[in-house]
Protein backbone atom coordinates (compact mmCIF):
# COMPACT_ATOMS: atom_id res chain seq x y z
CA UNK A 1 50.84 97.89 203.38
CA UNK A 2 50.70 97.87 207.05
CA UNK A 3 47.35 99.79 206.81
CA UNK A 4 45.27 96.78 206.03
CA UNK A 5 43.51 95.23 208.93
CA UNK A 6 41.24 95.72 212.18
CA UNK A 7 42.02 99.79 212.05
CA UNK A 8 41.04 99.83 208.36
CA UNK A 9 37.43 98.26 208.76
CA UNK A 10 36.85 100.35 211.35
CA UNK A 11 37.73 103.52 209.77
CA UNK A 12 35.48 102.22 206.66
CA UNK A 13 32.40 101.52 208.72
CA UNK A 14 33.02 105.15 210.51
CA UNK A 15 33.90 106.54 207.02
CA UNK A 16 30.31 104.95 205.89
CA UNK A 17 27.73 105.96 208.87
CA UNK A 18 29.10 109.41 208.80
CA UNK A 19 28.26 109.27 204.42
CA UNK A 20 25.11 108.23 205.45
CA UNK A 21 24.76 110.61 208.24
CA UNK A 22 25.55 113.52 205.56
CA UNK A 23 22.93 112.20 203.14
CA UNK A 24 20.37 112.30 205.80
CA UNK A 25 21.03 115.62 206.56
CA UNK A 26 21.14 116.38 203.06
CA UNK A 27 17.38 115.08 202.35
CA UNK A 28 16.38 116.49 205.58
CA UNK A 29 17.48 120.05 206.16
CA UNK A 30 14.90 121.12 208.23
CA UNK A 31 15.69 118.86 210.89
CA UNK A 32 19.30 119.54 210.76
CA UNK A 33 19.20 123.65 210.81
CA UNK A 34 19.57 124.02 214.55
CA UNK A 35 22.57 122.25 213.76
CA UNK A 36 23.83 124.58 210.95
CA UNK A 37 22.69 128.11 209.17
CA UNK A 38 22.85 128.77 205.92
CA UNK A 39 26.02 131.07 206.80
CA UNK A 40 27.96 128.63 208.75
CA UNK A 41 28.08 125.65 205.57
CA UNK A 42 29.62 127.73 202.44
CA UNK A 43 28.34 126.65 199.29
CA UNK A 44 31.00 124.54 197.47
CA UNK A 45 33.52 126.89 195.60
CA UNK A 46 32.52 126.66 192.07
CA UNK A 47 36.39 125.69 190.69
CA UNK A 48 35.74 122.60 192.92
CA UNK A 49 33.86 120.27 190.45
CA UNK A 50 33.87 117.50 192.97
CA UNK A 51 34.59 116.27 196.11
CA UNK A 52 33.18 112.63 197.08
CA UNK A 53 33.94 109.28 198.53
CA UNK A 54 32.80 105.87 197.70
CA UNK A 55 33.01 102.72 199.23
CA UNK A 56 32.71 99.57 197.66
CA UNK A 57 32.38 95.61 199.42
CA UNK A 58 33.01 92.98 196.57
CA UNK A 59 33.31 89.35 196.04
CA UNK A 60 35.57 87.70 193.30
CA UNK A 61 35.22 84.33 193.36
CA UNK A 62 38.31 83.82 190.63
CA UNK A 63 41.51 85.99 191.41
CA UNK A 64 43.89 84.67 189.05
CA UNK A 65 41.46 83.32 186.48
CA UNK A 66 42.46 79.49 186.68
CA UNK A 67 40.52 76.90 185.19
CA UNK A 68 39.96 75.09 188.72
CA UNK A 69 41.44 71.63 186.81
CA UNK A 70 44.87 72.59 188.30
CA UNK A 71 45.67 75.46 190.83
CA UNK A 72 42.49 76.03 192.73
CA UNK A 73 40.32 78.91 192.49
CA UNK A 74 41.22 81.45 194.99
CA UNK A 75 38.74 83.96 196.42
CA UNK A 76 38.52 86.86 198.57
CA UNK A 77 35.88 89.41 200.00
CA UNK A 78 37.30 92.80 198.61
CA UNK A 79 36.83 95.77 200.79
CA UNK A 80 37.91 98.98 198.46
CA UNK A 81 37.54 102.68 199.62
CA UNK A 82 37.64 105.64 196.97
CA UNK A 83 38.28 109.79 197.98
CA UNK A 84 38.27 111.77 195.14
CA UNK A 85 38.35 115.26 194.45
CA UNK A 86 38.51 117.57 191.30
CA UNK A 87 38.77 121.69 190.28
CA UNK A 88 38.75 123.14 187.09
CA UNK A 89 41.41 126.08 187.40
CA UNK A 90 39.64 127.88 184.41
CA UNK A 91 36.45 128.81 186.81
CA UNK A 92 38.74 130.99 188.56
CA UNK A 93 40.14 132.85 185.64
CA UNK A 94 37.25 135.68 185.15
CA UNK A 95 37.34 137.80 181.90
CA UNK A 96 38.92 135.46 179.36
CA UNK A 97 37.41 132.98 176.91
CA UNK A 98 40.50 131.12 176.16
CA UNK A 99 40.79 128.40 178.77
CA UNK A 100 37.59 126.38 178.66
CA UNK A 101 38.96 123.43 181.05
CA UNK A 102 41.66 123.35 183.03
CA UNK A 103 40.67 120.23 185.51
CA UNK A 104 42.62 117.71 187.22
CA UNK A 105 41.14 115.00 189.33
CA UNK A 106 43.29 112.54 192.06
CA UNK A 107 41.51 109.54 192.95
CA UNK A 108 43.23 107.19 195.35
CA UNK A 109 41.74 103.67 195.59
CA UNK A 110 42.25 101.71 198.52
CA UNK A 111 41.76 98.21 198.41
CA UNK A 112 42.18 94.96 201.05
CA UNK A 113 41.38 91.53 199.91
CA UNK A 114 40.31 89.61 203.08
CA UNK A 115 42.20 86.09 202.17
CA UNK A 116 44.79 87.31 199.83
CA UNK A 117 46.64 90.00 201.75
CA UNK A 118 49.41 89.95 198.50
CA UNK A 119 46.87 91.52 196.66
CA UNK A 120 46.24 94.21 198.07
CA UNK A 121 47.23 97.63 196.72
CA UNK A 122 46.34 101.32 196.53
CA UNK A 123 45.42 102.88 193.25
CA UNK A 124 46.79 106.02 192.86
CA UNK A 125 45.07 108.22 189.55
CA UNK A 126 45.71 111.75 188.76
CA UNK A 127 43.54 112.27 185.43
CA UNK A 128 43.91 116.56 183.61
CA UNK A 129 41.96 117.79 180.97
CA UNK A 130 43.18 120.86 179.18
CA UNK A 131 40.74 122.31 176.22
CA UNK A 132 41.83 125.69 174.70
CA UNK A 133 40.93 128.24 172.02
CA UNK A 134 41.19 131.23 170.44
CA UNK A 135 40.13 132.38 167.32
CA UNK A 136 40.18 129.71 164.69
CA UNK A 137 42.90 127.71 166.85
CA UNK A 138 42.38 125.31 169.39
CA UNK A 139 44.27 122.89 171.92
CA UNK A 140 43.46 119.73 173.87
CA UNK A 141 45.10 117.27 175.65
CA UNK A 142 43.73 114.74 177.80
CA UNK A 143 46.53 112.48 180.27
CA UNK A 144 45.06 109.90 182.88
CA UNK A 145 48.16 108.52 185.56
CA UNK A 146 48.53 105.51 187.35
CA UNK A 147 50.05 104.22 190.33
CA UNK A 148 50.00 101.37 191.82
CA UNK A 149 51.54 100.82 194.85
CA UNK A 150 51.34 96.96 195.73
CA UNK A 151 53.01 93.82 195.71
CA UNK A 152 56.60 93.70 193.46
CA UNK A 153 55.97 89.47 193.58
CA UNK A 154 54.37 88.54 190.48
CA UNK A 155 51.89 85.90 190.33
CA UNK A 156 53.32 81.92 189.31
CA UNK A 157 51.34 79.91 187.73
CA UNK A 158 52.81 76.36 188.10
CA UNK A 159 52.45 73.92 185.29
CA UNK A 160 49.62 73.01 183.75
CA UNK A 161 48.28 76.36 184.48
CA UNK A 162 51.40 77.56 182.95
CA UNK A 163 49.25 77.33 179.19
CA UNK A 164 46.57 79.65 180.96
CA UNK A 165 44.53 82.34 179.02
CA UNK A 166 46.42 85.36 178.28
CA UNK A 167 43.89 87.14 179.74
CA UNK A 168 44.46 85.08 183.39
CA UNK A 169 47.40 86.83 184.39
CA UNK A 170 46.06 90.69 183.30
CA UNK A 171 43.77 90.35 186.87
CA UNK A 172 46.62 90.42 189.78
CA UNK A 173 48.64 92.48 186.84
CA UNK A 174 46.89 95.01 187.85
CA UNK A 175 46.95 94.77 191.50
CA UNK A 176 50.90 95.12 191.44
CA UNK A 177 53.42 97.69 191.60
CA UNK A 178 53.61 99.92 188.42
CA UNK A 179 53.18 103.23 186.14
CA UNK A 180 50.58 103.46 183.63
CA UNK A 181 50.09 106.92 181.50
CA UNK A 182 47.76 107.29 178.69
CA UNK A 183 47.99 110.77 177.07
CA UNK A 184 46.61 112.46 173.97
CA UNK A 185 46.99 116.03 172.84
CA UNK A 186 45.84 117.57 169.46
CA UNK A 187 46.01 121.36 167.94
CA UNK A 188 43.41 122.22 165.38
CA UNK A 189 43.32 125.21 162.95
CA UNK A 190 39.94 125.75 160.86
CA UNK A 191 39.94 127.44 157.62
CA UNK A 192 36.21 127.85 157.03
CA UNK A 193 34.79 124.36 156.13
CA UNK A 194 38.32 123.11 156.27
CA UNK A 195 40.97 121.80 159.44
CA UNK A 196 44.54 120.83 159.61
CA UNK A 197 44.60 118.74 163.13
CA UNK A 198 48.28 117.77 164.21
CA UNK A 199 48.06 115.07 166.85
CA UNK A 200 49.74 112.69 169.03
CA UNK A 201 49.11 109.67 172.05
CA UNK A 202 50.87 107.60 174.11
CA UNK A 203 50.51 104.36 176.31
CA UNK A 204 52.98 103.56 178.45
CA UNK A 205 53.26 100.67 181.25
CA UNK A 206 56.69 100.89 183.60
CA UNK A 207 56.13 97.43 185.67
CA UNK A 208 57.78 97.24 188.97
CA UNK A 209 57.91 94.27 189.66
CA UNK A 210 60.62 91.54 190.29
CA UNK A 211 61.95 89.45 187.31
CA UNK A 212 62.85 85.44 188.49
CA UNK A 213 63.99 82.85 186.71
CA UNK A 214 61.27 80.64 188.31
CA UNK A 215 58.65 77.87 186.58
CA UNK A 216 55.39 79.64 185.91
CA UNK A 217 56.46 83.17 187.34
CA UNK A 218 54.92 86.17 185.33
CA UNK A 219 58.16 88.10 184.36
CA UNK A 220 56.07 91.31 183.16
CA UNK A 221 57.98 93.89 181.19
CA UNK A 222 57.94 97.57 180.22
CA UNK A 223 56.12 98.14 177.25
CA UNK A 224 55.04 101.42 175.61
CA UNK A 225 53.01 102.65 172.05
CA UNK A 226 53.77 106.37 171.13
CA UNK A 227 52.48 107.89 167.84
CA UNK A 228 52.35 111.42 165.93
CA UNK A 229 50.50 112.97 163.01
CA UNK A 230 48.06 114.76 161.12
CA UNK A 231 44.44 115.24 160.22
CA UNK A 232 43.15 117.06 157.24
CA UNK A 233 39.50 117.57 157.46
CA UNK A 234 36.20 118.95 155.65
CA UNK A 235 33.39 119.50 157.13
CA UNK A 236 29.84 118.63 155.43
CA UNK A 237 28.16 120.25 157.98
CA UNK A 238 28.41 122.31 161.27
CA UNK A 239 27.94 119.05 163.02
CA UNK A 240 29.82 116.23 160.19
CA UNK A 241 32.92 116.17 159.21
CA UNK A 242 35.19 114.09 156.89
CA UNK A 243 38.82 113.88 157.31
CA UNK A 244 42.04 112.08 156.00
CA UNK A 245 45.17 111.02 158.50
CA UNK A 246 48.70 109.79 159.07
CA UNK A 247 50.43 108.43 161.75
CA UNK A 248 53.97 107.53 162.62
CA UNK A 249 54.46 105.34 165.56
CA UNK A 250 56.95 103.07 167.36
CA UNK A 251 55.59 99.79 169.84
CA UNK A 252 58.33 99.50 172.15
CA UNK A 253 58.40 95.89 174.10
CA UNK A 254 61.27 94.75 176.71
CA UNK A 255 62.98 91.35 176.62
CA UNK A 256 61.89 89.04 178.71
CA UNK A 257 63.85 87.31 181.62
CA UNK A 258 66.68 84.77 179.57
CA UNK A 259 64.70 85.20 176.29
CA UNK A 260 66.10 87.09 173.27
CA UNK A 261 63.01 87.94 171.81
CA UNK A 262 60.61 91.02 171.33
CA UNK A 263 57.97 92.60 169.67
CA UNK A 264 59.66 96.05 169.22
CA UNK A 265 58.51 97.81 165.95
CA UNK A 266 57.39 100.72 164.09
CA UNK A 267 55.08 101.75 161.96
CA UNK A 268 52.92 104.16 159.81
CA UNK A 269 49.50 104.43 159.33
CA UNK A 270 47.09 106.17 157.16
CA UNK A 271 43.28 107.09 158.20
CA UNK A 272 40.07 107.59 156.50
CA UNK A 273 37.30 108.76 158.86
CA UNK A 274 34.25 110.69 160.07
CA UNK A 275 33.12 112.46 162.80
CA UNK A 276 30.35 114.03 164.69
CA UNK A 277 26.84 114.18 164.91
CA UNK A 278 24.88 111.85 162.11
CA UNK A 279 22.05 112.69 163.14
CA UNK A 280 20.54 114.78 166.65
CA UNK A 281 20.39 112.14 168.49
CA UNK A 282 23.50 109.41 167.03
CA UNK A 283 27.05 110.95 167.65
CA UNK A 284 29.95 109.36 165.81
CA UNK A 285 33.73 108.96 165.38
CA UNK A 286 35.18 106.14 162.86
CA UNK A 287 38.81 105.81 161.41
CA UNK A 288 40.44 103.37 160.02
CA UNK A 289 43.13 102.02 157.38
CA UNK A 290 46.30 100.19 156.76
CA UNK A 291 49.24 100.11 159.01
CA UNK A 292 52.59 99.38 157.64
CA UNK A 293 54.61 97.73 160.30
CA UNK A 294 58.34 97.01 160.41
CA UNK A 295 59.14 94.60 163.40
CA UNK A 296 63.07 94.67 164.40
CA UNK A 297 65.30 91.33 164.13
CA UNK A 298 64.62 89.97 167.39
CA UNK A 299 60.87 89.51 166.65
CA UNK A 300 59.94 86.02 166.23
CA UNK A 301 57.58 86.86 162.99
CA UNK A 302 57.88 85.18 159.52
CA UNK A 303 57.44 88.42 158.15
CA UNK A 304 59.22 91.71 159.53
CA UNK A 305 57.64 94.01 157.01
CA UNK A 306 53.76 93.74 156.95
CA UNK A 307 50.76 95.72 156.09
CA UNK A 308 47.67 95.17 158.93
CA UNK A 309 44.11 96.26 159.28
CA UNK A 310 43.90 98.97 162.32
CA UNK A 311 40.44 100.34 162.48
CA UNK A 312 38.50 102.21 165.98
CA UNK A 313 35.44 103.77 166.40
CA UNK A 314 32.55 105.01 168.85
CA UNK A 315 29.39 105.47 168.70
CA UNK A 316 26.45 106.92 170.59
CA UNK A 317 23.00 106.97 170.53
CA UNK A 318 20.12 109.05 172.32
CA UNK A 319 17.25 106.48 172.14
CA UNK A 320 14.98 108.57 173.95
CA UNK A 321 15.37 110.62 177.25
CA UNK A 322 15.95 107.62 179.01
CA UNK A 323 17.95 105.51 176.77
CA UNK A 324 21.49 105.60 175.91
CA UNK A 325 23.29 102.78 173.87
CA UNK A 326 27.06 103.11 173.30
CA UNK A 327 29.48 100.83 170.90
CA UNK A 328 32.95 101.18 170.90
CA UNK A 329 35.67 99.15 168.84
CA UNK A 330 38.99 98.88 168.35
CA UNK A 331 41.32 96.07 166.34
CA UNK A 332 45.29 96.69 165.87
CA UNK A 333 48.54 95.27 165.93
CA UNK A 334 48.98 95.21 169.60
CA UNK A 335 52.49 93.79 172.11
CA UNK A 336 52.20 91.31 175.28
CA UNK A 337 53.15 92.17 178.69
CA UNK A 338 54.63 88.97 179.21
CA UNK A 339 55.57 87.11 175.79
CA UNK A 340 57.71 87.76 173.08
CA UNK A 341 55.00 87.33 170.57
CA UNK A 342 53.07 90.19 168.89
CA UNK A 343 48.89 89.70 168.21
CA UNK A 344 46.40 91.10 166.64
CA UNK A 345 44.25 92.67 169.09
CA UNK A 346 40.15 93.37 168.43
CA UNK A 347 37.71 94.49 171.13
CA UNK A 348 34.00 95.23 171.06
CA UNK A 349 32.22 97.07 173.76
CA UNK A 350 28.57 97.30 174.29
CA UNK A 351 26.86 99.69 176.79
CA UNK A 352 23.06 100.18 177.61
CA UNK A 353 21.98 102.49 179.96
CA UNK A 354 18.29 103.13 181.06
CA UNK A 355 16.98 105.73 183.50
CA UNK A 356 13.74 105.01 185.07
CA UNK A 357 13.50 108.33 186.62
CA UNK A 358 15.60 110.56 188.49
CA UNK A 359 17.09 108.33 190.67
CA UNK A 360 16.83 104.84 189.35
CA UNK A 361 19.35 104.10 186.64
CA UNK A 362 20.36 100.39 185.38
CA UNK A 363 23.73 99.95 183.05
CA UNK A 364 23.97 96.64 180.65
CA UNK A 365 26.95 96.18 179.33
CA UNK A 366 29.21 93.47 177.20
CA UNK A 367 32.56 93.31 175.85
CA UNK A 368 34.41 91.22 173.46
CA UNK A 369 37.99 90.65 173.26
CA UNK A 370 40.13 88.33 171.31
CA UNK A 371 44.01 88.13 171.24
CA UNK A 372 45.65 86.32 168.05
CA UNK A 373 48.93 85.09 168.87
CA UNK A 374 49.09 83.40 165.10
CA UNK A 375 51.11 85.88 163.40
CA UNK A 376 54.15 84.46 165.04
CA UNK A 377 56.46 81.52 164.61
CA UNK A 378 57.17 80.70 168.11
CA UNK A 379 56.09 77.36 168.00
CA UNK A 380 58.29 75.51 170.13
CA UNK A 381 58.56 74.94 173.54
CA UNK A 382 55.54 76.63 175.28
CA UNK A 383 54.65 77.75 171.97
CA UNK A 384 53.04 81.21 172.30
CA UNK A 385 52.54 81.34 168.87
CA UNK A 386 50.07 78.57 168.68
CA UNK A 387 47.39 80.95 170.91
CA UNK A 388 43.79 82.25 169.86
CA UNK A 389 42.23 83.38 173.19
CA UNK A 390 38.88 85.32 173.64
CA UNK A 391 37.16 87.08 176.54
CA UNK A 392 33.35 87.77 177.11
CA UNK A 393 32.62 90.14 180.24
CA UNK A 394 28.85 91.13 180.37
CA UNK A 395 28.13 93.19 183.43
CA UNK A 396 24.98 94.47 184.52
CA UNK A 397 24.66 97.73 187.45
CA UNK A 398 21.77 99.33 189.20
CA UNK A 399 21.58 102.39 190.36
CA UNK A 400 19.69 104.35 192.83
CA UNK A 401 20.25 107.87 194.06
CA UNK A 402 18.73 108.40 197.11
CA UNK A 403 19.30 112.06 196.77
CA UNK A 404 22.03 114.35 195.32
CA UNK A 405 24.66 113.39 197.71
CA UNK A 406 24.24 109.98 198.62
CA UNK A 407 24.09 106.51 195.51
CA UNK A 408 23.80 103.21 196.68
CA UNK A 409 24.85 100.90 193.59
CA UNK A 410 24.52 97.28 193.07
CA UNK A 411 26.35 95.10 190.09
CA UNK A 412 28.08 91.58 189.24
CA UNK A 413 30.26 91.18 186.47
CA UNK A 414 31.73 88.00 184.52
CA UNK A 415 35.10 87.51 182.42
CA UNK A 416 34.81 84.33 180.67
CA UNK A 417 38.12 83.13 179.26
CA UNK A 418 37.61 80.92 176.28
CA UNK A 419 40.56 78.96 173.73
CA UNK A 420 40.41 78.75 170.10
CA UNK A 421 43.41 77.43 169.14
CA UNK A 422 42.98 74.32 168.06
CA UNK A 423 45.18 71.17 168.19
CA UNK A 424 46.83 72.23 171.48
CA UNK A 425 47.35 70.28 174.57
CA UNK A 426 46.14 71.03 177.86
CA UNK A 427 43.32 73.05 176.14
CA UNK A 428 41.05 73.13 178.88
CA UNK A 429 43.35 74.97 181.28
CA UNK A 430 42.89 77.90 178.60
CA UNK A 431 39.20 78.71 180.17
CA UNK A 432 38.06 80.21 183.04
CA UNK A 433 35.44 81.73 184.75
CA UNK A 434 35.61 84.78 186.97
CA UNK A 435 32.26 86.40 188.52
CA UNK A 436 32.57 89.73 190.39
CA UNK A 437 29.78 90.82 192.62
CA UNK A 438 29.41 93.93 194.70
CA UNK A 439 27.51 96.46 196.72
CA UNK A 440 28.94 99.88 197.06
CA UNK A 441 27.68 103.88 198.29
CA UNK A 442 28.73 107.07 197.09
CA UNK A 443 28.65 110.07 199.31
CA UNK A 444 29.31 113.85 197.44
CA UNK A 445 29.87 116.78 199.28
C-alpha cells in the first residue's frame, strides 16, 4: 500500500486538470484543431464500449459505525480514483446473429483515507456479460468479481461496542482483503407461448483476513449461497409472462474462531412469478414462495427443519420522459459473516430519478434493511440471538454533464443503524449514524 501519499495526490490533481483539459477540448473543437485533425484522433473502435476515469473526494464522518457513547467516531477525508474500461467482443464478430453481448468491464478503484491509512484499499472488479441465441434457444450469464486488496487486520470493537449493530462492522468489511463473485447463468428454450428456463446463481465471499482470539476482533469467515433449477413459463403476451420454479440450494457458513457453531444448510424452494412489461411504460419481475430449509447439527436453531417465506422482485416505471422510479425487494433466509446465527433477511430499495434536461439529472433514493437474529437460540453469553437490527440509508445525487465527456456529480448519503430488540442491555450502543458526503468528475474518452 506504499502508493498512498504525497505522489498519489499529485498524480490525482494531474490525473484531474488533464480530465478537464480533455473536456474543454471536447466542447471546444474549434479552438483545439490546430492542435489535432480529424485524421490524427481515430474515432473510438466501436468493440470499445467505454473507456473513462472518475475521481471522487469524500467525507465519512462515521467509519466503523459506532454509537459515539463508547469508541469515538472516527473520520477521514476519502480521496478515491476510478479507470475503467469495457469491449464487447461480439462487435467484432461480423456476419453472425448469435452472440449479442460478449462484454467484460475491469474497474480498479483506488482509494486513500487521509486519517485512517488501515483503510485504505484498491477495489479490483472485473464484471462479463454473455447473452446468446439461436433459434428458439438462448443463453445468458451475467458474473461481477471482486478484489480487494487491503488490510488482512480486522476491525475490534472493544466492549461495549462489542453489542454494536450488525450492520457496524459490514463498513471496514469491505475495505479489507477478500474475494467476492456473484454469478448467474440461465438457458431458455421457447415452444411457442411456452419456455422451459434451467437456471442457476451463486454468491460467494472468500475473506482474507486474519482470525485472533482477541476481545471485540471481527473474526469474518467464508461464506457462500449456490442454487440450481428450473422455470416453466407461459406467456400471456409478447411482453407478459407467467411462470412456475424450483430451486435447490445449499448456504454454506464457516466456523468461527473457538466456536462450534454454524449456519450451514440447504434447501429447496418453489416459485410462483411474473415477468415483463405490465404495461408500456411499468416493467416487472416478481417471484416468490416457500423455502424448505434443513440447517445441519451445529446450527444453534430450535428447529433444523423449517419452511420460510423467500420472496424478490423489481420494478420499474417510466413516469414520463423525465421520470424514472425503481423498487426493488428482497426477504430470505440469509447467513452472517461473523456469527453463528442465521436471520431472516428483508430489504427495500427505493430509487427516483429526474432529468431536467440533457445534462441536469438528480437521483433520490432510500433503502430499508432489517436483519432478524430471532430464529435462533443463542441466548447466552453475547447472545446473538436476542438481535433485531434495521438500517435506513436515503441518499440523494445531482448530476450535471457538462458535455459528453466530462460529469461533475455531487451527493451525501446516510446509514442510520437502529435496535429493535427489546429488553437488551447496552441498547443504545446498537445505533449509529454515518453521513457520507462527496464531490466527484467523470472524464470519458
Amino acid at each position: 500500500m506504499k502508493w498512498f501519499g504525497k505522489n498519489f495526490f499529485c498524480l490525482v490533481f494531474c490525473v484531474l486538470i488533464g480530465i478537464t483539459a480533455l473536456a474543454s477540448a471536447a466542447a471546444n473543437p474549434a479552438e483545439t484543431a490546430v492542435l489535432a485533425t480529424d485524421a490524427s484522433v481515430p474515432d473510438k473502435p466501436d468493440w470499445l464500449t467505454e473507456l473513462s476515469l472518475g475521481i471522487r473526494e469524500s467525507y465519512d464522518d462515521n467509519l466503523f459505525g459506532v454509537s459515539g457513547d463508547g469508541m469515538p467516531k472516527r473520520h477521514s477525508r476519502v480521496t478515491s480514483l476510478s479507470p475503467k474500461i469495457g469491449i464487447d467482443l461480439a462487435r467484432i464478430i461480423k456476419q453472425q446473429d448469435v452472440w449479442q453481448v460478449l462484454s467484460l468491464n475491469y474497474e480498479p478503484d483506488w482509494a486513500t483515507y487521509d486519517r485512517e491509512s488501515e483503510e485504505n484499499h484498491v477495489a479490483h472488479r472485473l464484471g462479463n456479460k454473455i447473452r446468446a441465441r439461436s433459434g428458439n434457444l438462448s443463453f445468458a450469464l451475467e458474473n461481477s468479481f471482486i478484489y480487494i486488496d487491503g488490510s488482512s487486520d480486522a476491525a475490534i470493537y472493544p466492549a461495549p461496542d462489542n453489542v454494536r449493530s450488525s450492520y457496524a462492522h459490514a463498513l471496514p468489511r469491505e475495505r479489507r482483503k477478500q474475494f467476492q463473485d456473484r454469478m448467474k447463468v440461465e438457458f431458455q428454450l421457447d415452444w411457442n407461448s411456452v419456455f422451459f428456463r434451467p437456471t442457476g446463481s451463486l454468491q460467494y465471499w472468500d475473506m482474507l483476513t486474519d482470525q485472533r482470539a482477541i476481545s471485540g476482533y471481527q473474526n469474518w469467515i467464508d461464506r457462500y449461497d449456490v442454487n440450481g433449477g428450473m422455470d416453466l413459463g407461459y406467456r400471456i403476451s409478447s411482453q407478459l409472462a407467467v411462470f412456475l420454479g424450483y430451486r435447490y440450494g445449499r448456504q454454506y457458513q464457516g466456523y468461527p474462531l473457538n466456536s462450534d457453531y454454524s449456519s450451514t444448510n440447504e434447501y429447496h424452494r418453489t416459485l410462483v412469478g411474473v415477468e415483463g412489461n405490465l404495461f408500456k411504460w411499468l416493467t416487472l419481475s416478481v417471484s416468490c414462495g416457500p423455502d424448505f430449509r434443513k440447517y445441519d447439527d451445529s446450527a444453534p436453531v430450535n428447529e433444523k427443519d423449517q419452511v420460510n417465506f423467500f420472496g424478490e422482485s423489481a420494478l420499474t416505471a417510466r413516469l414520463s420522459e423525465h421520470d424514472t422510479v425503481a423498487v426493488k425487494y428482497k426477504a430470505t433466509r440469509w447467513i452472517s459473516s461473523t456469527g453463528q446465527v442465521p436471520t431472516f433477511d428483508t430489504s427495500v430499495e427505493l430509487g427516483f430519478r429526474h432529468k431536467f434536461d440533457d445534462k441536469l439529472s438528480w437521483n433520490l433514493n432510500g433503502l430499508i434493511r432489517n436483519s432478524d437474529y430471532t430464529v435462533g437460540n443463542y441466548t447466552t453469553g453475547s447472545a446473538p440471538s436476542l438481535r433485531n437490527d434495521w438500517l435506513y440509508s436515503p441518499s440523494t445525487r445531482l448530476a450535471y454533464a457538462v458535455n459528453t465527456h466530462f460529469e461533475v456529480t455531487i451527493g451525501i448519503t446516510a446509514n442510520l443503524g437502529r435496535n429493535e430488540q427489546d429488553g437488551i442491555s447496552n441498547a443504545d450502543y446498537r445505533e449509529f449514524d454515518e453521513y457520507v458526503s462527496m464531490i466527484g468528475v467523470l472524464g470519458k474518452f
